[in-house]
PDB file of N, CA and C in Angstrom:
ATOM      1  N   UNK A   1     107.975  76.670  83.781  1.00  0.00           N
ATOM      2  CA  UNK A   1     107.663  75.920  84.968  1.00  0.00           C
ATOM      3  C   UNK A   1     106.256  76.265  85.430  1.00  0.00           C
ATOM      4  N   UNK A   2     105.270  75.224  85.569  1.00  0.00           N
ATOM      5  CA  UNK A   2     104.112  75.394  85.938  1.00  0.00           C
ATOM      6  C   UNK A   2     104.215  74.851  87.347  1.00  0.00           C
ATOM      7  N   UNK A   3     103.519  75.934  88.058  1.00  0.00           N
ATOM      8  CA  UNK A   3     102.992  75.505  89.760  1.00  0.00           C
ATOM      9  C   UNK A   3     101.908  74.963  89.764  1.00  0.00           C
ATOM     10  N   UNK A   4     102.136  74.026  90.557  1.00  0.00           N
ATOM     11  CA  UNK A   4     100.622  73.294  90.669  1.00  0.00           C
ATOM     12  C   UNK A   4     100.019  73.738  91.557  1.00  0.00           C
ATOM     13  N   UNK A   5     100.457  74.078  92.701  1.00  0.00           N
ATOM     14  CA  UNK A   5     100.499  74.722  93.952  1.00  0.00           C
ATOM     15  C   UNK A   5      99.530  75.523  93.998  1.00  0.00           C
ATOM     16  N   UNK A   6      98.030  75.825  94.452  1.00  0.00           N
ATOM     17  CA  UNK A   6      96.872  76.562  94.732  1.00  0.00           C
ATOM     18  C   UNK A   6      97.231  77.368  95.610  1.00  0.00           C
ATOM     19  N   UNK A   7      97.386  78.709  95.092  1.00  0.00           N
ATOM     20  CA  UNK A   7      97.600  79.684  96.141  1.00  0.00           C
ATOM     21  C   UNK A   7      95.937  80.919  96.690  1.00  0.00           C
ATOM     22  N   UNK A   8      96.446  80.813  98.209  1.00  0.00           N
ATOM     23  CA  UNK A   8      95.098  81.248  98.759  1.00  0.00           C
ATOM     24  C   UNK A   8      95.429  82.358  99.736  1.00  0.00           C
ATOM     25  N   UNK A   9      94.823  82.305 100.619  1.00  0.00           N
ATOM     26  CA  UNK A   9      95.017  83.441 101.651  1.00  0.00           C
ATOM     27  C   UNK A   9      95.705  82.591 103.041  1.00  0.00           C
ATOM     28  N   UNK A  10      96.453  83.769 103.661  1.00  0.00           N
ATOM     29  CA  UNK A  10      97.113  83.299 104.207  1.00  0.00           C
ATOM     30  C   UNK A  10      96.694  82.607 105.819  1.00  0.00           C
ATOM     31  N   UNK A  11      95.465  83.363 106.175  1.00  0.00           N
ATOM     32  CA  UNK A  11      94.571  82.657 107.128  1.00  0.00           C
ATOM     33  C   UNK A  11      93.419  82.312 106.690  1.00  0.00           C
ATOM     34  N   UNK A  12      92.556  81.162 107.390  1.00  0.00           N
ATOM     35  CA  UNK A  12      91.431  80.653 107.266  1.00  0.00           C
ATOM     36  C   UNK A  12      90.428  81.903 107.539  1.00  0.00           C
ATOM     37  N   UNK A  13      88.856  81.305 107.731  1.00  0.00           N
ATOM     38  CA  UNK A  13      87.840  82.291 107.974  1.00  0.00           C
ATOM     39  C   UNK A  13      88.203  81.999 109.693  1.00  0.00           C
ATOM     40  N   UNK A  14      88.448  81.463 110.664  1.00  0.00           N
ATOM     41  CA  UNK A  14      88.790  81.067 112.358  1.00  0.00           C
ATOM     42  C   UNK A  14      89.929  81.752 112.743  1.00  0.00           C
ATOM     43  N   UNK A  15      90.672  82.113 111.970  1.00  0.00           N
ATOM     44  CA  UNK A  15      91.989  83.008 112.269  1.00  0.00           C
ATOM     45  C   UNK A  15      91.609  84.176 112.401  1.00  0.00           C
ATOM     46  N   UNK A  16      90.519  84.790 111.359  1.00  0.00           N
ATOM     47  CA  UNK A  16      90.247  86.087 111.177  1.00  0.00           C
ATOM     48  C   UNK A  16      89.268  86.297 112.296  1.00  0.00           C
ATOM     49  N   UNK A  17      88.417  85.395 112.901  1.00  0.00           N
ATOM     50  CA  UNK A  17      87.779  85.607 114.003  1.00  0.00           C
ATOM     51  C   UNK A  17      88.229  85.960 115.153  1.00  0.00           C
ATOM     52  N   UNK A  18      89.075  84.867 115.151  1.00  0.00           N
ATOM     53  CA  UNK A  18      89.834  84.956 116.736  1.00  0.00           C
ATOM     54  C   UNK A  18      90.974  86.401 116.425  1.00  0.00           C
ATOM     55  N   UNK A  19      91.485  86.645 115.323  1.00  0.00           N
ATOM     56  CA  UNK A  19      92.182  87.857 115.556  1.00  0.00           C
ATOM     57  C   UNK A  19      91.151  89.079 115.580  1.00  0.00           C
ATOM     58  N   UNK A  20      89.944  89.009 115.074  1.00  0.00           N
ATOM     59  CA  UNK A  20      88.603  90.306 115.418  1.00  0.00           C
ATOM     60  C   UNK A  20      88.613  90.291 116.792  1.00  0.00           C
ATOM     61  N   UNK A  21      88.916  89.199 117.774  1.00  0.00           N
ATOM     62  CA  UNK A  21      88.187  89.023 118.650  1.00  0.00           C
ATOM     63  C   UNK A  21      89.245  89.559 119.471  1.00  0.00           C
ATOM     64  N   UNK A  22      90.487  89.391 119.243  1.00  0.00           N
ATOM     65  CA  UNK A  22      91.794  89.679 120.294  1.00  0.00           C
ATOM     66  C   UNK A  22      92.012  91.032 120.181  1.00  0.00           C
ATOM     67  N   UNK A  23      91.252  92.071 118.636  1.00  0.00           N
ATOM     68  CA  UNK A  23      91.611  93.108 118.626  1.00  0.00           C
ATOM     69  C   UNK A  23      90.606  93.809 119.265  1.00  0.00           C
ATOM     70  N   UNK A  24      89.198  93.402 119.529  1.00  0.00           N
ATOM     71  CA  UNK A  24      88.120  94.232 120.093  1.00  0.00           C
ATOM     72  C   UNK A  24      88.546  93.670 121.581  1.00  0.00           C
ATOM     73  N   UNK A  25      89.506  92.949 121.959  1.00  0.00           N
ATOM     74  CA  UNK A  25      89.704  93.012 123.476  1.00  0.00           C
ATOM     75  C   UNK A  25      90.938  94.071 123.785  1.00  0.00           C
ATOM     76  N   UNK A  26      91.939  94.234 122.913  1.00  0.00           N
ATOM     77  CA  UNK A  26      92.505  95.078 122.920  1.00  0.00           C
ATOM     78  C   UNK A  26      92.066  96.251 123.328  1.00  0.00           C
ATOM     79  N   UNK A  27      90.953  96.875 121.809  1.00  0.00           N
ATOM     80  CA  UNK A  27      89.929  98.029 122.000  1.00  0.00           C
ATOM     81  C   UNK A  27      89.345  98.220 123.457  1.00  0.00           C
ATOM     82  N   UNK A  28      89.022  97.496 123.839  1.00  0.00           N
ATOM     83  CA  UNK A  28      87.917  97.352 125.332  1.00  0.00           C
ATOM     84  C   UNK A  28      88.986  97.530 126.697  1.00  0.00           C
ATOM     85  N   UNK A  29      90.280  97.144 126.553  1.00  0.00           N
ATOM     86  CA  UNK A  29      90.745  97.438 127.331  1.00  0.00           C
ATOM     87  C   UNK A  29      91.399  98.942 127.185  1.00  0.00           C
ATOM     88  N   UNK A  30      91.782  99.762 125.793  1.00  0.00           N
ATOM     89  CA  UNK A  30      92.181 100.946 126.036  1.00  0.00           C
ATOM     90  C   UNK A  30      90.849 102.064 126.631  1.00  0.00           C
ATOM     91  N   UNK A  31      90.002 101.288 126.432  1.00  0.00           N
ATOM     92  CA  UNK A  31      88.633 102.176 126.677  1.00  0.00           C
ATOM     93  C   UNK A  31      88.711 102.051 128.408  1.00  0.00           C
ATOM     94  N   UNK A  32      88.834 100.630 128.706  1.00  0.00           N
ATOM     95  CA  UNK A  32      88.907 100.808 130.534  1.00  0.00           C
ATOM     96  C   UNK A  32      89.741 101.785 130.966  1.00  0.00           C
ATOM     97  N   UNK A  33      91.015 102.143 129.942  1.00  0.00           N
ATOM     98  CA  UNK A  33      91.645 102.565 130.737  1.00  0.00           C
ATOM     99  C   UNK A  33      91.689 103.886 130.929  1.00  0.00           C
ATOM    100  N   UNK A  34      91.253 104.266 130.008  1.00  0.00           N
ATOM    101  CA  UNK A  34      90.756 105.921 129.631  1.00  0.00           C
ATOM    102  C   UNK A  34      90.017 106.254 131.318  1.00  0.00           C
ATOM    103  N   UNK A  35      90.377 107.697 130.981  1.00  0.00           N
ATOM    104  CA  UNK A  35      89.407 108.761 131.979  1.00  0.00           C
ATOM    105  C   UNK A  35      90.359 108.560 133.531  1.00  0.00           C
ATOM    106  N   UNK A  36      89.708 109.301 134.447  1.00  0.00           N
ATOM    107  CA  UNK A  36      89.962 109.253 135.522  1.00  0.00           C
ATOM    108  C   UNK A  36      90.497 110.654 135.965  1.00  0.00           C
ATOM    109  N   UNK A  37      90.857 111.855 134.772  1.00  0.00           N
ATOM    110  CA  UNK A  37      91.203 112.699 135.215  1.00  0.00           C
ATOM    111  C   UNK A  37      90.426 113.514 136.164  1.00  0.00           C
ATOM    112  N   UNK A  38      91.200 114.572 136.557  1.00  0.00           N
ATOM    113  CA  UNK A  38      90.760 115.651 137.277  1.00  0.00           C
ATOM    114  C   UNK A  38      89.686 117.021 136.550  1.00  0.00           C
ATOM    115  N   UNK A  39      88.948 117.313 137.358  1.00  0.00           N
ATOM    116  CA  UNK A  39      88.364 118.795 136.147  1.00  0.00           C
ATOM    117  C   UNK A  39      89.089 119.776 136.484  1.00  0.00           C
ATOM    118  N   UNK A  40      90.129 119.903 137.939  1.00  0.00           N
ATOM    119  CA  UNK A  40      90.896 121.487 138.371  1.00  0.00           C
ATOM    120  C   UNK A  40      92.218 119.904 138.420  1.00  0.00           C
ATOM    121  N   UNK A  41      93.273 120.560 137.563  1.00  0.00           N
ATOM    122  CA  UNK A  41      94.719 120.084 137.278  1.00  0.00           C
ATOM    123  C   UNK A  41      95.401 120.300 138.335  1.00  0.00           C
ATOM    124  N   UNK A  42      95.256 120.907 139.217  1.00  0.00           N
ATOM    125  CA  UNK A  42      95.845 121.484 140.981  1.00  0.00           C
ATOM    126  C   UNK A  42      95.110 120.446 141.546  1.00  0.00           C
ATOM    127  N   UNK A  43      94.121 119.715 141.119  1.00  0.00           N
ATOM    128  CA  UNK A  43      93.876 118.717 142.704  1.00  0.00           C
ATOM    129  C   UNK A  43      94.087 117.569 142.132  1.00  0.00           C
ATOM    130  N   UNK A  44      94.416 116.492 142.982  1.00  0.00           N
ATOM    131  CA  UNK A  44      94.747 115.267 142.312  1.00  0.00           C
ATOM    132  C   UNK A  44      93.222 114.214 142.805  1.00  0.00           C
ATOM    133  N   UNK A  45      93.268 113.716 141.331  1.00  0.00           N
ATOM    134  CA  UNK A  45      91.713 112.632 141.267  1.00  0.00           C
ATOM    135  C   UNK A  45      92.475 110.742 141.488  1.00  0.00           C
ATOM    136  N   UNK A  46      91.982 110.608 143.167  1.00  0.00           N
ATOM    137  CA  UNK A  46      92.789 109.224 143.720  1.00  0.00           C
ATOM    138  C   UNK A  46      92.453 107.939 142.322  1.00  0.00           C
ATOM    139  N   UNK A  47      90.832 108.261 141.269  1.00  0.00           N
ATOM    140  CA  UNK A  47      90.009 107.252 140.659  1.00  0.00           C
ATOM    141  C   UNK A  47      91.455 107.056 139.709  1.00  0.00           C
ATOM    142  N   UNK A  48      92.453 107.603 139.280  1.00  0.00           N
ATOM    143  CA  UNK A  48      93.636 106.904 138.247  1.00  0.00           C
ATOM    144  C   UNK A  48      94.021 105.791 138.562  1.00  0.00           C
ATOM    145  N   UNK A  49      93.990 105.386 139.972  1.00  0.00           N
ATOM    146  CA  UNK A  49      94.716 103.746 141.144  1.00  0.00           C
ATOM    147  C   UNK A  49      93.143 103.333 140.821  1.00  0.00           C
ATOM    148  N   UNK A  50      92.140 103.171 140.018  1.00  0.00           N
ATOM    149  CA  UNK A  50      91.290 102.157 140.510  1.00  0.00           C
ATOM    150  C   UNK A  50      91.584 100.693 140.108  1.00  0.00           C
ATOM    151  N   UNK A  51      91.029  99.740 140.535  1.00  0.00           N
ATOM    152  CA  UNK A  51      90.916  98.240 139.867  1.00  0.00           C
ATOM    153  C   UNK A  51      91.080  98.321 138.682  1.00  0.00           C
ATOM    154  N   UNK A  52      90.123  99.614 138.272  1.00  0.00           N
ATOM    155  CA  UNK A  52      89.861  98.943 136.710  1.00  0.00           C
ATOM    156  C   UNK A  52      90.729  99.383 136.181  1.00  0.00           C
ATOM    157  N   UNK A  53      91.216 100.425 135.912  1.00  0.00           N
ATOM    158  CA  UNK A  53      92.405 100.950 135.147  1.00  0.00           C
ATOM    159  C   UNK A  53      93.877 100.343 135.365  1.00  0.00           C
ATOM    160  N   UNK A  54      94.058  99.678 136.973  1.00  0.00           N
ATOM    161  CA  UNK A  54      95.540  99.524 136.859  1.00  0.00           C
ATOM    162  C   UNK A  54      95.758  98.075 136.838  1.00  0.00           C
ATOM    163  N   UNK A  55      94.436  97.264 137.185  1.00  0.00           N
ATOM    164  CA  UNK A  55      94.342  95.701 136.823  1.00  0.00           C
ATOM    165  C   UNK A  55      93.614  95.175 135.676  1.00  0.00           C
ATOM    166  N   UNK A  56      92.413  95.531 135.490  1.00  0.00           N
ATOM    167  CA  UNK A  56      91.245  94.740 134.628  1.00  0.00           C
ATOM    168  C   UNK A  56      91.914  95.009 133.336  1.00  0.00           C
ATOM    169  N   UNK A  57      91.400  96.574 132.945  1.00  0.00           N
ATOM    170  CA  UNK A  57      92.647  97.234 131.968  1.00  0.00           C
ATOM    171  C   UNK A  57      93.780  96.393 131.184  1.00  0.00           C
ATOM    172  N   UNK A  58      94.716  96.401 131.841  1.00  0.00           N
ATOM    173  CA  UNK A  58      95.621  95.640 131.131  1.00  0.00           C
ATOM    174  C   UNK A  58      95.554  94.225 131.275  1.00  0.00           C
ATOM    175  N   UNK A  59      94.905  93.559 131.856  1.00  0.00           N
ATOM    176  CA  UNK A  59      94.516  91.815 131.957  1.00  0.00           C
ATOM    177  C   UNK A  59      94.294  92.032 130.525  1.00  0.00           C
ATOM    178  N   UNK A  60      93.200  92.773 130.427  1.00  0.00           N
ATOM    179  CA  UNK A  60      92.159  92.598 128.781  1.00  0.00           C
ATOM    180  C   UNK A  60      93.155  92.555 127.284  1.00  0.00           C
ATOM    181  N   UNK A  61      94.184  93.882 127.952  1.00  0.00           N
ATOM    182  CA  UNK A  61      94.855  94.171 126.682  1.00  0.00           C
ATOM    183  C   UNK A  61      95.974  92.963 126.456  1.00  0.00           C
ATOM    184  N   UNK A  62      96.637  92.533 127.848  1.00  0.00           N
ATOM    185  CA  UNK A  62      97.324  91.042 127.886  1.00  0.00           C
ATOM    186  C   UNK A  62      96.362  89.989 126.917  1.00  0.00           C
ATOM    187  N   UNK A  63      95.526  89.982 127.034  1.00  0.00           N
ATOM    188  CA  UNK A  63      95.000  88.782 126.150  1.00  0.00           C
ATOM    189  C   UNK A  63      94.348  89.008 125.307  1.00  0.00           C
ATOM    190  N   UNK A  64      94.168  90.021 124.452  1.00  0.00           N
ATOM    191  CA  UNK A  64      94.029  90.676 123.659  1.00  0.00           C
ATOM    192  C   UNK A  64      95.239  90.188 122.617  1.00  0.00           C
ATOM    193  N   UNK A  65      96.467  90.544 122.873  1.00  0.00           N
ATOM    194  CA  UNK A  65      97.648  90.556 122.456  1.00  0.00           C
ATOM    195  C   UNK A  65      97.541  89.027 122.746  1.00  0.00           C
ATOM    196  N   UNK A  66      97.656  88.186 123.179  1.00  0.00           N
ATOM    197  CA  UNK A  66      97.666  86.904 123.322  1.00  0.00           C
ATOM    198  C   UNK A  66      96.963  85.911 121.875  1.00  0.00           C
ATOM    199  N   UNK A  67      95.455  86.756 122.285  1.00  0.00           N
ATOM    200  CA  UNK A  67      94.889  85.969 121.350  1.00  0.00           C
ATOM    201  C   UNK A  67      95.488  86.643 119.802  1.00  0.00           C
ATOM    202  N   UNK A  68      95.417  87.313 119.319  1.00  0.00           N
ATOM    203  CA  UNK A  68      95.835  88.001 118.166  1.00  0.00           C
ATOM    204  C   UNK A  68      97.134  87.073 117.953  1.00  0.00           C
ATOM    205  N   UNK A  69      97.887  86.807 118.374  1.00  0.00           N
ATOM    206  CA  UNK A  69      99.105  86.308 118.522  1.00  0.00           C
ATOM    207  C   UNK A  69      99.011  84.616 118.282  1.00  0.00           C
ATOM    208  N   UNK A  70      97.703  83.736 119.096  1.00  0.00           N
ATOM    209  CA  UNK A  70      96.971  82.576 118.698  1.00  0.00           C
ATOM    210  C   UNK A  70      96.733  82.283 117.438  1.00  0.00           C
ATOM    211  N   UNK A  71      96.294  83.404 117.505  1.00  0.00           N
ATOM    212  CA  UNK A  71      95.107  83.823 115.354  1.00  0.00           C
ATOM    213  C   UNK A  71      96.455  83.459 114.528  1.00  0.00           C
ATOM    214  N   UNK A  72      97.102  84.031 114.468  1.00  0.00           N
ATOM    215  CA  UNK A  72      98.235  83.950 113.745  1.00  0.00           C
ATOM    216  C   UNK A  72      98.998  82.539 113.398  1.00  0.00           C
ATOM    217  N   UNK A  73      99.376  82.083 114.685  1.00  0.00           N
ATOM    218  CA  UNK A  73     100.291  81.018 114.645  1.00  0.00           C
ATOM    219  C   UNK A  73      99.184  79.920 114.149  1.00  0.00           C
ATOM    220  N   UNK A  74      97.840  80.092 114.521  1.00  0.00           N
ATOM    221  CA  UNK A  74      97.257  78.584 114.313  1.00  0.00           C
ATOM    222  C   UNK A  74      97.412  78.424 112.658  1.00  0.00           C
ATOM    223  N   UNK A  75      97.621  76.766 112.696  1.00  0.00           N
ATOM    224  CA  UNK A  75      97.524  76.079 111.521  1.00  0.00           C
ATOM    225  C   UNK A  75      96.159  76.190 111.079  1.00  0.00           C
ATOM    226  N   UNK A  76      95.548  76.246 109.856  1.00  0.00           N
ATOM    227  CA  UNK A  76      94.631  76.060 109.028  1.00  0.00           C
ATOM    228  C   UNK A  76      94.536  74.114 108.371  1.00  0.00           C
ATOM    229  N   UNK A  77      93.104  74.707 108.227  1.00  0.00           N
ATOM    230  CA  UNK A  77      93.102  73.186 108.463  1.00  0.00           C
ATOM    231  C   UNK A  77      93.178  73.010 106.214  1.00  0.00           C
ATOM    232  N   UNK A  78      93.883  71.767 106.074  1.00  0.00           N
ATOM    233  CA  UNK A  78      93.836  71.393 104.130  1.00  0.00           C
ATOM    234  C   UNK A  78      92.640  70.790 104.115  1.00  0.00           C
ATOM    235  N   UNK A  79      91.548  70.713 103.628  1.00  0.00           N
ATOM    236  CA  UNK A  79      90.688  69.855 103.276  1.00  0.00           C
ATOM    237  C   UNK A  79      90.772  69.312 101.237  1.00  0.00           C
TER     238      UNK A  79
END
């Protein structure tokens, strides 16, 4: 039995973009979220509640995961 069937990769070159792109938002948001500690472990540092860490932060990594998730499902185009 011969396949005629051209076998290729399983995403286009636009899949692989948009999933680079959902994973460096990923990246960017574990980086917001980093830091905030204390330098003496006995006092507490209020900067852990800021904007950025307990909102922006995970917005980024939400669509991060979103887009990665886009990349995937989209159809490729047959030419």
């Amino acid at each position: 039995m011969n396949n005629s069937r051209k076998q290729g990769f399983a995403f286009g070159k636009v899949n692989y973009r948009i999933m680079i792109t959902g994973v460096l938002l990923i990246i960017l948001g574990f980086i917001l979220m980093s830091g905030g500690g204390s330098e003496n472990p006995k006092m507490f540092n209020p900067e852990i509640f800021s904007f950025r860490r307990i909102t922006l932060a995970p917005l980024f990594v939400l669509t991060g995961f979103a887009t990665v998730m886009f990349a995937i499902m989209k159809k490729i185009k047959n030419t």
